[in-house]
Protein backbone atom coordinates (compact mmCIF):
# COMPACT_ATOMS: atom_id res chain seq x y z
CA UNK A 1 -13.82 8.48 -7.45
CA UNK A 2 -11.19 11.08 -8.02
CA UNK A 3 -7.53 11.20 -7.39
CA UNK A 4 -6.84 13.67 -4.81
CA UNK A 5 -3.71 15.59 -5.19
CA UNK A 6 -0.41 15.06 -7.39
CA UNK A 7 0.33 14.86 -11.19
CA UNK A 8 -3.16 13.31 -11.66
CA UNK A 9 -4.81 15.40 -9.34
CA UNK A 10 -8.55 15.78 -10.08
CA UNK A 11 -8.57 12.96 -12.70
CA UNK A 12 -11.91 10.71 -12.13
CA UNK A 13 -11.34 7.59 -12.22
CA UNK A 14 -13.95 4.41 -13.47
CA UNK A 15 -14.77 1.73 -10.91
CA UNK A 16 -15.50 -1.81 -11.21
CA UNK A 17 -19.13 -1.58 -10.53
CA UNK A 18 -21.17 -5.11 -10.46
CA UNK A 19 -17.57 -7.05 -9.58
CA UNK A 20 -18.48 -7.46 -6.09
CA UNK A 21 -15.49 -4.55 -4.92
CA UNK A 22 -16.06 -1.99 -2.44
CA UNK A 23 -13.62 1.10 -3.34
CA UNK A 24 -13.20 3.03 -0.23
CA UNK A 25 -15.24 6.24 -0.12
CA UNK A 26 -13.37 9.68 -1.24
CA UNK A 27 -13.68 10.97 2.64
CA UNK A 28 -11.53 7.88 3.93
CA UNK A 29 -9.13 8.12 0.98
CA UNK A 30 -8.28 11.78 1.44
CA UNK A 31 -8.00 11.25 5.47
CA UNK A 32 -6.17 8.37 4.92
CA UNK A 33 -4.19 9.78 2.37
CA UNK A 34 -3.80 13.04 4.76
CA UNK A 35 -2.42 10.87 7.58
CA UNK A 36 0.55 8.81 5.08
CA UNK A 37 1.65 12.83 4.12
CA UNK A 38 2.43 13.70 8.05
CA UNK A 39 4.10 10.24 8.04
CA UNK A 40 6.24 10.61 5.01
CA UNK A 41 4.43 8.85 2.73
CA UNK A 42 5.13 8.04 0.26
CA UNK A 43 8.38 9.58 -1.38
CA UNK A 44 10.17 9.63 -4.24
CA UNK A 45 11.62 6.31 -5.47
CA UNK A 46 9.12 4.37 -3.09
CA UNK A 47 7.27 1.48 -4.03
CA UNK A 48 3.71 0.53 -3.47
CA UNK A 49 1.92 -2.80 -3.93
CA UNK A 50 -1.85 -2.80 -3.32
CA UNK A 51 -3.93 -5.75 -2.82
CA UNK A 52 -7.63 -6.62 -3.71
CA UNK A 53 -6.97 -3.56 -6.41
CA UNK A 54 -10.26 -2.98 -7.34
CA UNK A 55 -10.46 0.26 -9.03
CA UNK A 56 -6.74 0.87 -8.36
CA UNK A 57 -7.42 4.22 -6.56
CA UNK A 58 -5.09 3.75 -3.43
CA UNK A 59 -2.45 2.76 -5.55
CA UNK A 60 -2.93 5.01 -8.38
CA UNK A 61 -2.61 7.86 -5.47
CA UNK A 62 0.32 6.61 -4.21
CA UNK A 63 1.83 7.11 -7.56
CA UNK A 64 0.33 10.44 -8.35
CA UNK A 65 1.98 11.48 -5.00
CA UNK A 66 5.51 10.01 -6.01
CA UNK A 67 5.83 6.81 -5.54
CA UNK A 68 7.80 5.65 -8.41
CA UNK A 69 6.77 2.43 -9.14
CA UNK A 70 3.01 0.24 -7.88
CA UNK A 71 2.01 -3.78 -8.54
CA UNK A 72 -1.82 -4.26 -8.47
CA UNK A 73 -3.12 -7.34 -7.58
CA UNK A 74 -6.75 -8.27 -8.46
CA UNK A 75 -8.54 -11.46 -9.27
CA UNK A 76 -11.10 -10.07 -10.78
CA UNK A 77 -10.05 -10.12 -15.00
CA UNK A 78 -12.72 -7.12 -15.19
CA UNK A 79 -11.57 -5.43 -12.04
CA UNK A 80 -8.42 -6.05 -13.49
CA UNK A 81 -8.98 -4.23 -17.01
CA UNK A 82 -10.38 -1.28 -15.20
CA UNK A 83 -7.21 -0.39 -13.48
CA UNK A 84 -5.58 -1.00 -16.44
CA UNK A 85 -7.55 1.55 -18.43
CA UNK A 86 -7.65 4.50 -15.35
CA UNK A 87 -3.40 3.62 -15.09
CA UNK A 88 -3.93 4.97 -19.08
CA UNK A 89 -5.95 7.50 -18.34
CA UNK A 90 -3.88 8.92 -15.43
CA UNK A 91 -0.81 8.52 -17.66
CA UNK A 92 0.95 6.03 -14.77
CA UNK A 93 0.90 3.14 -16.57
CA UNK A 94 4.44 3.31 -17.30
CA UNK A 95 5.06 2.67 -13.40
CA UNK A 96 2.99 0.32 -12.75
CA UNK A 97 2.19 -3.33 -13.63
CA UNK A 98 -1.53 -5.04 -13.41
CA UNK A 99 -1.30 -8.85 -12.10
CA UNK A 100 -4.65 -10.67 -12.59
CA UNK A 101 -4.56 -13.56 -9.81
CA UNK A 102 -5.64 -14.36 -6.60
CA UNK A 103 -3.92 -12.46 -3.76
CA UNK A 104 -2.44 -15.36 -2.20
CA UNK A 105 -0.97 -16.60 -5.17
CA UNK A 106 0.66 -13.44 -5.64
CA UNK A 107 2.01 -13.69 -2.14
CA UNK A 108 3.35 -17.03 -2.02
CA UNK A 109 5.23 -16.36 -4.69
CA UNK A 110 6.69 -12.94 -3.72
CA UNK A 111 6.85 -9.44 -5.65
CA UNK A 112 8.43 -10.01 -8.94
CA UNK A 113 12.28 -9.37 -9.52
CA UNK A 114 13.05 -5.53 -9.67
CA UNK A 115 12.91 -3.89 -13.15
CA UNK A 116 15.59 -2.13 -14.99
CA UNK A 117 13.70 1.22 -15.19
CA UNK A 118 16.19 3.81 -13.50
CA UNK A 119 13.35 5.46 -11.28
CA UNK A 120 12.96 1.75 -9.76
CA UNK A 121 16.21 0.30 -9.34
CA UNK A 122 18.12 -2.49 -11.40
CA UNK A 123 18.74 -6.61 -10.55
CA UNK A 124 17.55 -9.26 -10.21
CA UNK A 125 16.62 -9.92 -6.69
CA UNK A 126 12.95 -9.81 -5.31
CA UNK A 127 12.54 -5.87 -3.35
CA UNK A 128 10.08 -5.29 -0.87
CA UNK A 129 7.80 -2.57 -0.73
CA UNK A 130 7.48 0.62 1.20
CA UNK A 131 4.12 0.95 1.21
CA UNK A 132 1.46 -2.14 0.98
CA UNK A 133 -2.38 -1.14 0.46
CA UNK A 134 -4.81 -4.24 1.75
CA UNK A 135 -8.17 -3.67 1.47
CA UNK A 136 -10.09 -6.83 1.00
CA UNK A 137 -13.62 -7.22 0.52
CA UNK A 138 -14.99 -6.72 4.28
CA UNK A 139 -16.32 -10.20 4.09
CA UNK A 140 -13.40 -11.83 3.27
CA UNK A 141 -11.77 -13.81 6.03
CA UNK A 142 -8.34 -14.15 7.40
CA UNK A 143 -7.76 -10.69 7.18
CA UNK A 144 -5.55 -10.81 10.57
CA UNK A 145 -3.37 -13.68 8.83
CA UNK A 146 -2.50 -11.63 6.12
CA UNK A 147 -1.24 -8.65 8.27
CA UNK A 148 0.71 -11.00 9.89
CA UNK A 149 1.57 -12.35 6.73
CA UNK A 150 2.88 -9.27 5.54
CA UNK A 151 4.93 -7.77 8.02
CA UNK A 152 7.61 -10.42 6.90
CA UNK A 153 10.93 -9.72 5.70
CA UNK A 154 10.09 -10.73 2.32
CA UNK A 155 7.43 -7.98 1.30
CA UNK A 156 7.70 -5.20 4.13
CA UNK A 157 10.94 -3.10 3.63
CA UNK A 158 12.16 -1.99 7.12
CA UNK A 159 10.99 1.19 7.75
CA UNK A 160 7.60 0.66 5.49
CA UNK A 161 3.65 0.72 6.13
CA UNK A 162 1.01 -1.28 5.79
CA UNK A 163 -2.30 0.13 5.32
CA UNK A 164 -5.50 -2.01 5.86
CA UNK A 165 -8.90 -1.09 4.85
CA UNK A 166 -11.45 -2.49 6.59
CA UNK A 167 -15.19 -2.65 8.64
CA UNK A 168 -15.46 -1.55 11.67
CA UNK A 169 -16.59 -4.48 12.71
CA UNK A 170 -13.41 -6.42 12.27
CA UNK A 171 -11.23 -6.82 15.15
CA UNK A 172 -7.76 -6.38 13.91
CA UNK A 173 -4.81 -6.91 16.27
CA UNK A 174 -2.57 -4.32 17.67
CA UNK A 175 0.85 -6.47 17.17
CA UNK A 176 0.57 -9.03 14.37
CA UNK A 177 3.64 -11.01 13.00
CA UNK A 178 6.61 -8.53 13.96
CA UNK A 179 4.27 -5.17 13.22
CA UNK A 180 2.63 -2.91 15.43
CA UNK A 181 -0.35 -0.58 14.53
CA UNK A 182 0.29 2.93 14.70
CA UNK A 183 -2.97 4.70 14.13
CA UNK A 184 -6.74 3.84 14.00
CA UNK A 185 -9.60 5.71 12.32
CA UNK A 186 -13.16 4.42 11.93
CA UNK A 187 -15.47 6.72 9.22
CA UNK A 188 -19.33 4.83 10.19
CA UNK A 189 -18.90 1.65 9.04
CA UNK A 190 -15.60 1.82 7.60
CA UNK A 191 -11.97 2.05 9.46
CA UNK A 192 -8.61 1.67 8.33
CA UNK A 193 -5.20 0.51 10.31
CA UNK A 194 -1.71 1.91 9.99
CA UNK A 195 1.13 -1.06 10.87
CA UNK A 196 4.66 -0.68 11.00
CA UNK A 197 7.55 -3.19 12.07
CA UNK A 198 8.85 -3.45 15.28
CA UNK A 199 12.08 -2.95 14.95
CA UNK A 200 11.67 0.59 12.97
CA UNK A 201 9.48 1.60 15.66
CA UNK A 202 11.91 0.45 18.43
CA UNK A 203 14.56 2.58 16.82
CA UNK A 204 12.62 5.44 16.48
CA UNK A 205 11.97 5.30 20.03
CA UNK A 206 15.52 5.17 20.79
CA UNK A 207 16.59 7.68 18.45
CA UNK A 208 14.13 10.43 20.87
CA UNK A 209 15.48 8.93 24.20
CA UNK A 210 18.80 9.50 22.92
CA UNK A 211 20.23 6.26 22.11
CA UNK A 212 22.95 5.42 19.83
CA UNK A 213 20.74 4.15 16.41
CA UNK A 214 22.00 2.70 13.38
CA UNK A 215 22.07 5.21 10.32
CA UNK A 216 19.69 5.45 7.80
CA UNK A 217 21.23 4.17 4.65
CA UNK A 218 21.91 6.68 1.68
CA UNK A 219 19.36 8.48 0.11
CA UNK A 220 16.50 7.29 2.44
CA UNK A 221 15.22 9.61 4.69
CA UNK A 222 14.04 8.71 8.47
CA UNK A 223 10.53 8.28 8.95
């Protein structure tokens, strides 16, 4: 595994063989990674959260590409010290934080309160993200429930994405709990889903017919 492009471009980065995690392949991750770019994905002073971590590599991307600031969650304590040490390696540590605990866990009790750090805000309140990497393990079930799951108001910031890795044998839903998928791409075996919230997409869609839209707020650009 390598990270593709960015400040840590090239970089190769361990993975948590024998810990029962399937990092996607380099060939999904750079058309996956590809498809975010002619999105708008990510940009400066974004932040990331990726689920069922594993090596870290989707996240670790994100923040080689700009995001400023990424929470990995991953049960797995081994898992776990592996992103740790490639976040040192990469020399992203300082933007990111490592949370050792079961994915649900970690969503029932939100994303922690936002740091003082000047790239990643200041307060106290609980911020959503602007772009959430899920990639379970392809047998793990429920996978629909969590997209649903996340495109609440409490983790998915309004005009974010959700990215879900998964087989191409699951049969994920095209409109799941106030998101819609926007793009599809199987690779073999192996797919991944773009979501994005209703409302965002319903005011894009206005915005081209013409219709009187709300404006972005400062500093964040329209995508």
């Amino acid at each position: 595994m390598r990270v593709i492009a960015g400040e840590a471009r090239g970089l190769r980065l361990k993975g948590p063989e024998g810990f029962g995690t399937r990092p996607m392949a380099d060939r999904v991750k750079e058309s996956l990674f590809g498809t975010l770019d002619s999105l708008g994905y990510p940009q400066a002073g974004d932040r990331a959260l990726d689920l069922y971590a594993g090596s870290g590599a989707l996240g670790i991307e994100a923040l080689s590409r700009g995001a400023a600031w990424c929470d990995f969650v991953e049960q797995n304590g081994g898992a776990a010290r592996i992103i740790a040490a490639n976040l040192a390696f990469t020399r992203l540590a300082e933007r990111a934080a490592v949370h050792q605990l079961p994915v649900e866990t970690f969503l029932k009790t939100r994303l922690p309160p936002r740091r003082a750090a000047a790239s990643h805000g200041a307060g106290g309140d609980p911020v959503m993200c602007d772009i959430i990497f899920l990639d379970p393990p392809y047998a793990a079930p429920g996978i629909a429930a969590t997209v649903a799951q996340l495109g609440g108001a409490a983790y998915l910031a309004p005009t974010g994405l959700l990215v879900v890795g998964h087989a191409t044998a699951v049969d994920l839903p095209d409109a799941a709990g106030g998101l819609r998928r926007i793009r599809h791409k199987t690779f073999g075996g192996s797919a991944f889903s773009l979501y994005k919230r209703v409302e965002a997409l319903d005011a894009a869609e206005a915005a081209d017919a013409g219709e009187p839209t709300e404006p972005a707020a400062a500093g964040e650009e329209s995508r």
